[in-house]
Protein backbone atom coordinates (compact mmCIF):
# COMPACT_ATOMS: atom_id res chain seq x y z
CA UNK A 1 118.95 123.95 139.83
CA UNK A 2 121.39 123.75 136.86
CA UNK A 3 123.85 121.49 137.01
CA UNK A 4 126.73 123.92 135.19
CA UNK A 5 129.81 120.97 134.72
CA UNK A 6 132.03 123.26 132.33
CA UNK A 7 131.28 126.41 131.15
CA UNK A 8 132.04 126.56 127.05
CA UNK A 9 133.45 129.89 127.15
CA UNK A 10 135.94 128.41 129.45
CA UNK A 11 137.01 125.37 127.75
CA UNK A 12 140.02 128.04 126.04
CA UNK A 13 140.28 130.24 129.25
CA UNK A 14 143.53 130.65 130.60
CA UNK A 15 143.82 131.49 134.19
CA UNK A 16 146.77 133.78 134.20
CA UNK A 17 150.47 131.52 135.11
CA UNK A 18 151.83 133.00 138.05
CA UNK A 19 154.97 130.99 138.14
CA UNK A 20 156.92 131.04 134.43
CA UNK A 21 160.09 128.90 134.38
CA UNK A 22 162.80 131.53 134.53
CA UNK A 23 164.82 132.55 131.72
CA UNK A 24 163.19 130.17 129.03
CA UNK A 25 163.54 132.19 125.57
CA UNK A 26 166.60 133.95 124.69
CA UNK A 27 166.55 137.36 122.81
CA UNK A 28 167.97 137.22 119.41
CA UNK A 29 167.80 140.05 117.34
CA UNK A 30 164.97 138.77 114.65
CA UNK A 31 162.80 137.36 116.97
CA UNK A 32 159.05 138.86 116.58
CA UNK A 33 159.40 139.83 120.27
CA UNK A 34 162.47 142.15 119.69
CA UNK A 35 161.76 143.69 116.24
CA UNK A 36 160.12 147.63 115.09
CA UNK A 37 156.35 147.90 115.76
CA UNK A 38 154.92 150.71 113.76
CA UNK A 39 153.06 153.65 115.33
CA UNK A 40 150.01 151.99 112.74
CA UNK A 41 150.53 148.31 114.02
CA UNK A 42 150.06 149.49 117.81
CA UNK A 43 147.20 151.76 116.94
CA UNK A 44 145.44 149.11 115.53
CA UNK A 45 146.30 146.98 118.50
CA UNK A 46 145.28 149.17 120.65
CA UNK A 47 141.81 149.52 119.02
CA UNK A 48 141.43 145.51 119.17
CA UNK A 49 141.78 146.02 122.74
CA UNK A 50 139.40 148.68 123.38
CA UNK A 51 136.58 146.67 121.91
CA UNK A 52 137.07 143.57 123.90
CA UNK A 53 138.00 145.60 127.35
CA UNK A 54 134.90 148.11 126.80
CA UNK A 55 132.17 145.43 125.83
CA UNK A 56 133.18 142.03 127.41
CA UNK A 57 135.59 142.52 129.85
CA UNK A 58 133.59 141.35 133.22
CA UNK A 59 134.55 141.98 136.98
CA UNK A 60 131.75 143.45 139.62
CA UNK A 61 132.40 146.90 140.32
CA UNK A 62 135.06 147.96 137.61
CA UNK A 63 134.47 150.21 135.11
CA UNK A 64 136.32 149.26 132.09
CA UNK A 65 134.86 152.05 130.32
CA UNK A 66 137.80 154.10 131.87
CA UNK A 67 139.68 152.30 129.20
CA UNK A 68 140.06 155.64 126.86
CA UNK A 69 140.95 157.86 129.91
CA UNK A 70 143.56 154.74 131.08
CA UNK A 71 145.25 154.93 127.96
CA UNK A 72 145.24 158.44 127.40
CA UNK A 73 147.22 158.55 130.53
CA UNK A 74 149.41 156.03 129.23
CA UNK A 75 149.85 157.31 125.93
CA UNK A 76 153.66 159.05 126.33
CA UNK A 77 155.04 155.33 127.29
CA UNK A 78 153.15 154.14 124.59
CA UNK A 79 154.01 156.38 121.96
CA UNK A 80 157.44 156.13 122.90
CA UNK A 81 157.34 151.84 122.65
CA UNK A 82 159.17 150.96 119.72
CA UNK A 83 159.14 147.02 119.76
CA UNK A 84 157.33 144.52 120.76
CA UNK A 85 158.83 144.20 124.35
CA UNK A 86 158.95 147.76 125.39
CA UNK A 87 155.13 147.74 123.82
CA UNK A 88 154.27 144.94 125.52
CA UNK A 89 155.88 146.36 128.72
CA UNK A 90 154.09 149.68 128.69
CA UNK A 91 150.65 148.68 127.86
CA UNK A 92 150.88 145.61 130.86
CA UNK A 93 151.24 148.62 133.11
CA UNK A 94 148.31 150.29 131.51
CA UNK A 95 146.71 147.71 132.19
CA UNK A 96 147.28 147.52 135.79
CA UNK A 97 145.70 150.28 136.30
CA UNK A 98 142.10 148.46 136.51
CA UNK A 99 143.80 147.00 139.94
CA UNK A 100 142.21 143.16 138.91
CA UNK A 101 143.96 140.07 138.00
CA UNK A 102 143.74 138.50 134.56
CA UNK A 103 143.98 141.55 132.35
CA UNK A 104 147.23 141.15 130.56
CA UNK A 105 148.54 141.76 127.25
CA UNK A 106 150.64 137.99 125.80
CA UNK A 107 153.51 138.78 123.90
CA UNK A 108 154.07 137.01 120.22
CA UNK A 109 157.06 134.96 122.36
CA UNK A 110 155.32 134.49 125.10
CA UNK A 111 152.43 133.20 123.11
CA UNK A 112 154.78 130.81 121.48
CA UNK A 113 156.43 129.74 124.09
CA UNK A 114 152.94 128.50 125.77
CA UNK A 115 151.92 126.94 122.67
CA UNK A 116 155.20 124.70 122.15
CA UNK A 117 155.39 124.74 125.43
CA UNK A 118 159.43 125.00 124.45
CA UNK A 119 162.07 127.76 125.54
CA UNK A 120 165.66 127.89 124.17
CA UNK A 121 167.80 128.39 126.95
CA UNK A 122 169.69 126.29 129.93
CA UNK A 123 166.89 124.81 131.35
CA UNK A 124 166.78 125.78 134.69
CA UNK A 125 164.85 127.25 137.43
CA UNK A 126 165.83 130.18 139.48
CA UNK A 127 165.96 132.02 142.49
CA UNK A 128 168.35 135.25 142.87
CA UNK A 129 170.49 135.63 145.58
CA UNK A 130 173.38 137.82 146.91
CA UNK A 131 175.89 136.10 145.75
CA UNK A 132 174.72 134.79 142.25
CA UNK A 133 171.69 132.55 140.97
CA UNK A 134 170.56 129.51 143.36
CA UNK A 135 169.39 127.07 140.97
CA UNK A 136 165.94 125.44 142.19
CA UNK A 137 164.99 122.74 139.34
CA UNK A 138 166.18 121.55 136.54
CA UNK A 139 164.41 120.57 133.34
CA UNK A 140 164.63 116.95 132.67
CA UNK A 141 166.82 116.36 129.95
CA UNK A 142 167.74 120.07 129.15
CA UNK A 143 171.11 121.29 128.70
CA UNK A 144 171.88 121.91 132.13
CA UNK A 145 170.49 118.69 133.95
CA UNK A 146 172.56 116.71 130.93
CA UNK A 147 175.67 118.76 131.80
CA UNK A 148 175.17 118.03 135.66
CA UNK A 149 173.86 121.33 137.11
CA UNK A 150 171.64 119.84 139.81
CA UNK A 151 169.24 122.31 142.39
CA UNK A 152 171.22 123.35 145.57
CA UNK A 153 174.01 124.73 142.62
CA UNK A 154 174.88 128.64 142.67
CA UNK A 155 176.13 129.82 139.43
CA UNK A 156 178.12 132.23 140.46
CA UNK A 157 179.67 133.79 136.53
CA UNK A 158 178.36 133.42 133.30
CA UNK A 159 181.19 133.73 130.90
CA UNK A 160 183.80 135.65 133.14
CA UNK A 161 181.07 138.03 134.08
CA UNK A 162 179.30 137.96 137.80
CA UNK A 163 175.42 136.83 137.03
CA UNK A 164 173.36 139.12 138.84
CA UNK A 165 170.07 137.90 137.09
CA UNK A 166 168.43 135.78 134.89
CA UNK A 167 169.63 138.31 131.86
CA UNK A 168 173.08 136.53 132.22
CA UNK A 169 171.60 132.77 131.11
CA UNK A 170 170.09 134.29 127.95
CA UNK A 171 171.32 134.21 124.65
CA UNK A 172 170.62 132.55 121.25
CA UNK A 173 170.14 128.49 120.24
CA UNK A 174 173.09 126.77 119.29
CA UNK A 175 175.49 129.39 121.34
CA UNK A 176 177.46 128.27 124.52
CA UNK A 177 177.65 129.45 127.56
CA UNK A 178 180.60 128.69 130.29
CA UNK A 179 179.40 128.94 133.78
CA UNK A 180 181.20 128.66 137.39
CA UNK A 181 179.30 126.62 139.79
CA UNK A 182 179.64 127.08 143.68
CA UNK A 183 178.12 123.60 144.85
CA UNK A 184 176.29 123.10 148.42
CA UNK A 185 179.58 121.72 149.88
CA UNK A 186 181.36 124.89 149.07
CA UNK A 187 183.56 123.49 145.84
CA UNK A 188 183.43 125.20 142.83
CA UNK A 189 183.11 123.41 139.17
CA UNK A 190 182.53 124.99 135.61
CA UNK A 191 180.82 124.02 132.78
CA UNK A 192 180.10 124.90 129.25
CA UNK A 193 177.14 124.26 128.45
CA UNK A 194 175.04 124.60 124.63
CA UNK A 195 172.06 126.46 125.08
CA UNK A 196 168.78 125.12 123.09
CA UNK A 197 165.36 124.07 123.10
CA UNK A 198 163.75 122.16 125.77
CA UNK A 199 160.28 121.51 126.87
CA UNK A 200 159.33 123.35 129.55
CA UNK A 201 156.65 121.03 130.91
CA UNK A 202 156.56 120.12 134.36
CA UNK A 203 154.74 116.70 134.73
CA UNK A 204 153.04 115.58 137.82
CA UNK A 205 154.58 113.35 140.09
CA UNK A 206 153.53 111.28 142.74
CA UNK A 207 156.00 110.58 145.44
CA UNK A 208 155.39 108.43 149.12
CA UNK A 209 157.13 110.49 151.77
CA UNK A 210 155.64 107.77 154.00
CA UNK A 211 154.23 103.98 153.17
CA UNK A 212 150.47 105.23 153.69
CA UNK A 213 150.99 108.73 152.14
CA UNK A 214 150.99 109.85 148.54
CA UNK A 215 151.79 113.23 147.27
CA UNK A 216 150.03 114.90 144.34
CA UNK A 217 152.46 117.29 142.65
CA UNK A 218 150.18 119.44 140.09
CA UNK A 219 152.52 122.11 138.85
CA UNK A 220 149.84 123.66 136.08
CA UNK A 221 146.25 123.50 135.00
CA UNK A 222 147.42 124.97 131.58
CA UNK A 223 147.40 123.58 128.41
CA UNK A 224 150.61 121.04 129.13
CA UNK A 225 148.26 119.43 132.31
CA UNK A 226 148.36 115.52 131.45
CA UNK A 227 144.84 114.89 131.98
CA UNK A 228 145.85 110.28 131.60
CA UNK A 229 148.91 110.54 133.77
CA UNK A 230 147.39 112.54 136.37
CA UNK A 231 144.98 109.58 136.43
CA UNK A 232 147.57 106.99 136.04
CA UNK A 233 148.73 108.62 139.75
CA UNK A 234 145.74 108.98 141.40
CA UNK A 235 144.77 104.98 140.35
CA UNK A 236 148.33 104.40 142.19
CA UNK A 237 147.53 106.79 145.04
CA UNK A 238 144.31 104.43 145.90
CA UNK A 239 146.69 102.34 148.30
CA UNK A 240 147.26 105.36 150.18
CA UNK A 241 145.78 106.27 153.53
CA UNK A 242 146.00 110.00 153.10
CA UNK A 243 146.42 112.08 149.73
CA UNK A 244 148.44 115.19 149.79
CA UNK A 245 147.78 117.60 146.77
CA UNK A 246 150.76 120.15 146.18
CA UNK A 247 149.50 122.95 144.24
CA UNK A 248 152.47 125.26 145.36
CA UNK A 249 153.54 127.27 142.54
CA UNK A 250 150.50 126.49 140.14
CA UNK A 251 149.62 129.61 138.75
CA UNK A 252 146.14 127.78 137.23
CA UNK A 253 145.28 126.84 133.85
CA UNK A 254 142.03 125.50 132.45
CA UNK A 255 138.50 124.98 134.29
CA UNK A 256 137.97 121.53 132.86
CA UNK A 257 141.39 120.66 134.08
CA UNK A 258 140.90 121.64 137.49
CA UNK A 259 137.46 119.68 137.60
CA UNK A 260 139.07 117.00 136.08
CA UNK A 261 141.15 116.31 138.91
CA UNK A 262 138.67 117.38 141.52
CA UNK A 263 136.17 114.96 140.43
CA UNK A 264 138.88 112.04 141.59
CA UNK A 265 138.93 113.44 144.75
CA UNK A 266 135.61 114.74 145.47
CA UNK A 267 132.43 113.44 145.50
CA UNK A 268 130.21 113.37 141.89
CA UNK A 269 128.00 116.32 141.64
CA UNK A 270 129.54 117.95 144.48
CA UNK A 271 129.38 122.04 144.24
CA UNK A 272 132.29 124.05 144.62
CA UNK A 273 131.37 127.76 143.56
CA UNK A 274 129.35 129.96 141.33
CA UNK A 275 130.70 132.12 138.24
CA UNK A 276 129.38 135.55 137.69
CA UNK A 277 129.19 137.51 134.65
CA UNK A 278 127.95 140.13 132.97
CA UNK A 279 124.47 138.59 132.60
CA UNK A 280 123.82 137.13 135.56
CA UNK A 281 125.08 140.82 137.50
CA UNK A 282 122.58 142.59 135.49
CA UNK A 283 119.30 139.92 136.28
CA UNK A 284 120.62 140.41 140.00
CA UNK A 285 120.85 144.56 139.79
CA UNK A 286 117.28 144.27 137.69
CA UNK A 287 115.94 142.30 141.05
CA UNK A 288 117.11 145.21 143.37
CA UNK A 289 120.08 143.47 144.17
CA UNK A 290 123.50 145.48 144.76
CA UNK A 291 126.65 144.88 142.12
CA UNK A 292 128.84 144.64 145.38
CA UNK A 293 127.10 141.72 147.11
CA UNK A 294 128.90 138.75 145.51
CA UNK A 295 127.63 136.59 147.97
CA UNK A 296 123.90 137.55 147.40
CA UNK A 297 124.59 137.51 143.74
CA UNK A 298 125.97 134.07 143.86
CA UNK A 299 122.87 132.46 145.55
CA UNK A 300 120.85 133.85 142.91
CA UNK A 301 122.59 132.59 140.05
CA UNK A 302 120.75 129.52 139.48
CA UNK A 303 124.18 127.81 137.71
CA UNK A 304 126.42 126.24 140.04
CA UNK A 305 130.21 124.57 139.13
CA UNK A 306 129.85 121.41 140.40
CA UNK A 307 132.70 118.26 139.85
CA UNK A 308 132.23 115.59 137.57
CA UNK A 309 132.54 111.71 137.82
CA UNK A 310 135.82 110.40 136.58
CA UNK A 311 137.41 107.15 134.67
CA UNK A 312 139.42 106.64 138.61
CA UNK A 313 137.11 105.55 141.68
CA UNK A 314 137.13 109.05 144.27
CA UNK A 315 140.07 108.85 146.84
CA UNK A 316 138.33 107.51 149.93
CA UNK A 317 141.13 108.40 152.55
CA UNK A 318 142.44 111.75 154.06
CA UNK A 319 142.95 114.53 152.07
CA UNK A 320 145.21 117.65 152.80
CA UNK A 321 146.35 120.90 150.21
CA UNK A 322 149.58 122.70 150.07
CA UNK A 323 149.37 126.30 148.21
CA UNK A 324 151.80 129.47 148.49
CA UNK A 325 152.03 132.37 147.14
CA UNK A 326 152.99 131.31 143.16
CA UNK A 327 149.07 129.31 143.95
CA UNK A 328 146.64 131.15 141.47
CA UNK A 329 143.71 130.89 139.60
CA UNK A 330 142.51 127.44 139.28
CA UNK A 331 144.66 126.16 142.11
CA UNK A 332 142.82 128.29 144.36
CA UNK A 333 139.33 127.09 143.23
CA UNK A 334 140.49 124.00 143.58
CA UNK A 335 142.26 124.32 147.41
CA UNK A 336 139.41 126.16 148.52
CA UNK A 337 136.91 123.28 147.22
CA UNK A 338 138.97 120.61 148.95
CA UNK A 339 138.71 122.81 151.79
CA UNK A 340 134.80 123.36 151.99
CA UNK A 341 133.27 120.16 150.55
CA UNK A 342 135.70 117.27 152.67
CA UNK A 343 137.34 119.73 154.57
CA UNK A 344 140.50 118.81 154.07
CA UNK A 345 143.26 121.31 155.72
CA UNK A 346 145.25 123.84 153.96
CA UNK A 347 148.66 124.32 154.90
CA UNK A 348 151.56 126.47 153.24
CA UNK A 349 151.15 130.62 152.53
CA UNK A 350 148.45 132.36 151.51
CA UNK A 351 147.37 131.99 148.16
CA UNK A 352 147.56 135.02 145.02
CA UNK A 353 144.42 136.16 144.88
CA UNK A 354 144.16 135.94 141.31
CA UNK A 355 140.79 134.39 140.59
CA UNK A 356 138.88 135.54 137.51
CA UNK A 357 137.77 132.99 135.08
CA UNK A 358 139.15 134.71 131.44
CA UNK A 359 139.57 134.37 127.71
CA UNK A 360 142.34 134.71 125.20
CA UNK A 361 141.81 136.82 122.09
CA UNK A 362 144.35 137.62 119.11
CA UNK A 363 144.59 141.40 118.80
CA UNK A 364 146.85 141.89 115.90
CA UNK A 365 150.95 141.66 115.25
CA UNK A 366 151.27 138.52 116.83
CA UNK A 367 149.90 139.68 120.25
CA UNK A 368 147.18 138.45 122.23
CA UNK A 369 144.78 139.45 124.81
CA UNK A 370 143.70 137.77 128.03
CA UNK A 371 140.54 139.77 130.10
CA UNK A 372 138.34 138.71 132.88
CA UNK A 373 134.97 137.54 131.93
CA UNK A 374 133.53 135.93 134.85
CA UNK A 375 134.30 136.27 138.79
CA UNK A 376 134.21 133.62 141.04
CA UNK A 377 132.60 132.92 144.49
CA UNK A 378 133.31 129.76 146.59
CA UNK A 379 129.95 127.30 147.74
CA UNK A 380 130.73 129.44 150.91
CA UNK A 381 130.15 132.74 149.42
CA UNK A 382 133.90 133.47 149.28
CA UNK A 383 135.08 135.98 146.80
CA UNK A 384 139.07 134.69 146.17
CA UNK A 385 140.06 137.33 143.72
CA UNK A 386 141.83 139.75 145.29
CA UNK A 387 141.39 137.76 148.78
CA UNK A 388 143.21 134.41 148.10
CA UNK A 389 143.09 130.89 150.07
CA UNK A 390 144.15 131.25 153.94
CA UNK A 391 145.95 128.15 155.13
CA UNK A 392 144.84 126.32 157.92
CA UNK A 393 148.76 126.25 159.10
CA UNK A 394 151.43 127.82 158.14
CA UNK A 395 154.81 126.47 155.99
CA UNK A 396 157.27 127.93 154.30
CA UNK A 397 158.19 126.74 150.76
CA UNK A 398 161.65 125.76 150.06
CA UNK A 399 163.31 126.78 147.00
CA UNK A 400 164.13 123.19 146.97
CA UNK A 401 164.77 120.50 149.37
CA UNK A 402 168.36 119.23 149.49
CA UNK A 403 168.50 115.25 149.68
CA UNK A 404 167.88 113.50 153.35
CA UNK A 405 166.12 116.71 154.18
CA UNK A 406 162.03 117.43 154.92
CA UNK A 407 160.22 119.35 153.36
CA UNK A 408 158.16 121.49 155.93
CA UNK A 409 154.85 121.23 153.96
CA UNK A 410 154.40 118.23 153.81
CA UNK A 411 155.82 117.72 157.22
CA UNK A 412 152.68 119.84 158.39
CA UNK A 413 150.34 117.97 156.34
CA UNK A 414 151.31 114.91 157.77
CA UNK A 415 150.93 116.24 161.15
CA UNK A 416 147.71 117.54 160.83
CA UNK A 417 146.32 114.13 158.71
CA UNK A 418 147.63 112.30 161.77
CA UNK A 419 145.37 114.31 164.50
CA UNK A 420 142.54 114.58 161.85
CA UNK A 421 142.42 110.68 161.84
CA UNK A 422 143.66 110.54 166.13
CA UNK A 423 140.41 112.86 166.45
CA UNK A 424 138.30 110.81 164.57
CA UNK A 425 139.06 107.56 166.37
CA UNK A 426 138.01 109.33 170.01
């Protein structure tokens, strides 16, 4: 059997973010986003896409040969594009209409903001509400964690004007923005705060709810994932009795990432899934075998991904997973490994379903191009594109969790740590 530890085709994949940090990038009138794209620039866009799409683009059982009739369709909204953004808006929903995850069109600002991994902005995230924005994080040392915003806040106006979404946080670096703030105890503040760059990294953390458990927080397998401080944390976790990973809101990131953390908590060598692609689904048709049976398919491919030993000794106690909704991608190959190989419990809300394995091409005027080019199917024979994870139990995430209060996740985790290790004492 081959031993398949990273695939090389991978090593650039992005799995597809699920969870951007709202309002990042403002909107300034000579950004690349916002100016003209010529009817000649989007053509030849357009034709960029086509070949990758028509001869690369892998998922079992779509035709992306429909491309020409998809766009042909689209054409009027496409025609009719005259920037970047309204381009880039109009050919995402052509796009959609292959119904599969990881098929998206990256705008030039988008592209850059991934790359710097900086926005220009406040700094915050977001969640609307009836009333105004609730703000749910802040970015360490942005503008509006320096000015004293702090999550649990409700900005309520944004210069004299009721915010009704994250339009109303936007504007240019350098240019200030006055805000009224309704705190959690009802009073109302306002602040003027300068918006301008900040890095929109999230680093893990590792917190101790309780003396004898640790909690991962991973928020990204992307590009900004900190491959030496995530081991930094798990070399601190080792005191812990039981390990909870929090991969709620990871929207996924890079294979070698996701095995890189895996292969602290898993065993060496262990197998987790199988990627299919265009090769292997035509040596599987060529055998008689059917495009539709993934599960079949998988068994025959002799390549397996398997986790690989790591500079920190393998946790050795309990293990639970938190995932939601924003959990995509590589956070759902990596819940549903902890799940089948140490079966360690999910808990949360069921995950996106956004698992195809895909690259990043440039296509021309600053765009770029991510498509699907392999599928995925668990060491169980579970296809999680388009399915997702399925906790174990059920929590709801918080937008954020107010001091001296619990988060329910992790509550549940606890809980079901605490029988797992009751039941194995019997």
């Amino acid at each position: 059997m081959i031993r398949l530890r990273v695939f090389p085709a991978l090593a650039v994949a992005w799995l597809l973010a699920l969870a951007p940090l709202a309002a990042p990038q403002t909107k300034p009138a000579a950004t690349p986003s916002t100016t003209p794209l010529s009817k000649e620039a989007k053509a030849e866009i357009i034709k960029k896409m086509s070949e990758f799409i028509t001869e690369r683009a892998f998922v079992p059982g779509v035709d992306f040969d429909r491309w020409t009739e998809i766009v042909f369709k689209h054409q009027p909204d496409l025609d009719a594009a005259e920037d970047a953004d309204s381009f880039n808006v109009a050919m995402n929903k052509t796009l959609r209409e292959f119904g599969v995850s990881h098929i998206n069109l990256i705008s030039p600002r988008a592209m850059e903001v991934r790359v710097k991994r900086q926005g220009i902005g406040i700094g915050v995230g977001i969640l609307p509400m009836k009333n105004g924005i609730l703000v749910t994080r802040t970015v360490a040392d942005g503008p509006a964690a320096k000015a004293g915003i702090v999550p649990g806040d409700l900005l309520v106006e944004a210069d004299g004007k009721k915010i009704e979404g994250p339009e109303g946080l936007r504007g240019d670096e350098g240019t200030k923005l006055k805000l009224k703030v309704q705190r959690e105890d009802g009073s109302v503040k306002e602040f003027e705060i300068v918006r301008r760059k900040f890095d929109t990294t999230m680093p893990e953390q590792l917190t101790w709810p309780t003396a004898d458990t640790a909690v991962l927080k991973v928020s990204t397998f992307d590009i900004s994932y900190n491959s030496k401080r995530v081991e930094g944390l798990m070399n601190e976790a080792q005191k812990a009795k039981q390990l909870i990973v929090d991969l709620r809101g990871n929207g996924g990131g890079v294979v070698m990432n996701v095995l890189h953390m895996l292969g602290m908590i898993l065993p060496d060598d262990a197998e987790i899934g199988t990627f299919l692609n265009r090769r292997i689904a035509k040596d599987w048709m060529e055998k008689g075998g059917d495009v539709k049976d993934l599960k079949g398919m998988a068994e025959f491919a002799k390549a397996k991904l398997q986790t690989r030993e790591g500079k920190v000794p393998v946790f050795k106690g309990k293990v639970a997973v938190l995932i939601d909704g924003g959990s995509g991608s590589g956070s759902e190959i990596a819940a549903a490994a902890l799940r089948d190989v140490i079966q360690a419990p999910v808990i949360g809300e069921k995950s996106a379903g956004a698992v195809l394995a895909s690259v990043i091409v440039p296509v021309g005027s600053g765009f770029s191009l991510l498509y699907p080019v392999f599928d995925y199917v668990t060491i169980r024979g579970e296809r999680l594109e388009g399915q997702g994870v399925v906790p174990d139990a059920t929590a709801p995430t918080p937008a954020y969790v107010p001091k001296g209060k619990k988060d329910p996740g992790i509550e549940n985790a606890m809980a079901l740590l605490a029988k797992a290790s009751k039941d194995g004492q019997k």
